[in-house]
Protein backbone atom coordinates (compact mmCIF):
# COMPACT_ATOMS: atom_id res chain seq x y z
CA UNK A 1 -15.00 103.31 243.95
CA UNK A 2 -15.35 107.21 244.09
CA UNK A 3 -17.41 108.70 246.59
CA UNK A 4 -18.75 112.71 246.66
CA UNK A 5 -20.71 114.56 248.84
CA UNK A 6 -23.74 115.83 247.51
CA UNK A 7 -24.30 119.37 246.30
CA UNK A 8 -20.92 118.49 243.88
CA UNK A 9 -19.84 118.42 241.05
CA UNK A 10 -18.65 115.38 239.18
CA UNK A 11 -16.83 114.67 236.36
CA UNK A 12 -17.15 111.22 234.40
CA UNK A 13 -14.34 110.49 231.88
CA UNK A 14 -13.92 108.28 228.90
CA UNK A 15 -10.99 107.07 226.68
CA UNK A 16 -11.70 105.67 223.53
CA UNK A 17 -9.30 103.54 221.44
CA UNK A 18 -8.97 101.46 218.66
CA UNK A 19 -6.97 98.40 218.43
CA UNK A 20 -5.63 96.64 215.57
CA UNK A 21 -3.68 93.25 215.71
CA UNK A 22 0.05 93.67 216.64
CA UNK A 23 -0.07 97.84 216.95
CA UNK A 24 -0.36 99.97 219.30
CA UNK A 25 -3.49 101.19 220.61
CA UNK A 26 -4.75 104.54 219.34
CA UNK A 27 -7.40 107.13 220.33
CA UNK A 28 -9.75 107.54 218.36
CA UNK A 29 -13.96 109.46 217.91
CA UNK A 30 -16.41 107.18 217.43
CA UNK A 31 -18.44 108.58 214.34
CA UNK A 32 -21.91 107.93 216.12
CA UNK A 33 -20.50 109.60 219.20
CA UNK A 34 -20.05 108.68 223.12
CA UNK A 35 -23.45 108.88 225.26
CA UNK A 36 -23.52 108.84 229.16
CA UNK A 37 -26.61 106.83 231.24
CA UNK A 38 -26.75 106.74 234.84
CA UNK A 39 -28.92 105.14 237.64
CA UNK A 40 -29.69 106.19 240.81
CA UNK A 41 -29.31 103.93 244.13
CA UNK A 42 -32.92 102.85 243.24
CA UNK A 43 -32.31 101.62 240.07
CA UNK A 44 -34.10 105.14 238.37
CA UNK A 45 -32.82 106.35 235.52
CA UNK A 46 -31.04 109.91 236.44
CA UNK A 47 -29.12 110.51 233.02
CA UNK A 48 -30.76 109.11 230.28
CA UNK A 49 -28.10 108.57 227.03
CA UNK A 50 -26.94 111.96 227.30
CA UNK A 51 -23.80 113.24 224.69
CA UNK A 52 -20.46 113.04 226.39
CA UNK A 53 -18.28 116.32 225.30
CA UNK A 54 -15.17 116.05 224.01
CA UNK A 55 -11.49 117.15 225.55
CA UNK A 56 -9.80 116.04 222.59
CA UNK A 57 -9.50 112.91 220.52
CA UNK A 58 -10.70 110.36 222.05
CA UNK A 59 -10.95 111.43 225.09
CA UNK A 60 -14.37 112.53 226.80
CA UNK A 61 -16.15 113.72 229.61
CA UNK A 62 -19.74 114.65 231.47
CA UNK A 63 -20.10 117.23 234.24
CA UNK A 64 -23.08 116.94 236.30
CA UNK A 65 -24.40 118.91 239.43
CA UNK A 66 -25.49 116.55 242.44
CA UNK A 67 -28.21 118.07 244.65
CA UNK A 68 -28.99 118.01 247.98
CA UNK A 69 -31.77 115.87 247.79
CA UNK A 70 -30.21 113.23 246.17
CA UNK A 71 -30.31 109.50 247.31
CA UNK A 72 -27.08 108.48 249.12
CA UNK A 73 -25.43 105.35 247.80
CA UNK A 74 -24.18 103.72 245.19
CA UNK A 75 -24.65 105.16 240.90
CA UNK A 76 -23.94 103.11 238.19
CA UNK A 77 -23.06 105.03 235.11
CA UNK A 78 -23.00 103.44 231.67
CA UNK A 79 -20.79 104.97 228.83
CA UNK A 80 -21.46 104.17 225.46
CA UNK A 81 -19.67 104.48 222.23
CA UNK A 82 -21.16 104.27 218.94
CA UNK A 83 -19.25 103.90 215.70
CA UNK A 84 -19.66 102.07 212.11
CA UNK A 85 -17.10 99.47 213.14
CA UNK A 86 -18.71 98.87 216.29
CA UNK A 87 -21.67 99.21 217.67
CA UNK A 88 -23.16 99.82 221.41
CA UNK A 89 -19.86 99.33 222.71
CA UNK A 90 -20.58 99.58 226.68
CA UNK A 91 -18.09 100.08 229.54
CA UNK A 92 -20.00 99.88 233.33
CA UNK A 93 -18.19 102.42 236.59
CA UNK A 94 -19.39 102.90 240.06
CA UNK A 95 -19.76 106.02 241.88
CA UNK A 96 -20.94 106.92 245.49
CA UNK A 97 -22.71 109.93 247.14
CA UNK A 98 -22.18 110.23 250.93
């Protein structure tokens, strides 16, 4: 698990890719987009579904500002990819302010 100090910036990446049966994976842009939650220590909402931005294809990220009042401990971030083929795909990451 990451940990940052507070007061810094962070930086929450996502890959995307689509696999078929017996290829090679490939990246690819969900057509509904890629959205970003994340919870607090306390289990409050901090980032509610926001857009991830994109580097290139499929490959995005979130930057976010930490503050000094911020609770110490342990985030859970959600990313979420949304696309005709699938839907509400979900993939869970840990971070930690100390």
């Amino acid at each position: 698990m990451k940990e940052f100090d507070r007061e810094t910036a962070i930086r929450i990446t996502a890959m995307i890719q689509s696999y078929a049966v017996f290829s090679a994976p490939v990246l690819k842009d969900p057509a509904g987009g890629v959205f970003l939650s994340v919870w607090d220590p306390a289990d409050v909402l901090y980032i509610d579904n926001k857009p991830m931005s994109v580097f290139s294809t499929g490959k995005y990220f979130y930057d976010f500002q930490t503050e000094a009042t911020d609770i110490l401990g342990i985030y859970r971030a959600e990313i979420t990819a949304v696309d005709v083929t699938f839907d509400g795909v979900k993939r869970e990451l840990l971070f930690q302010l100390i």
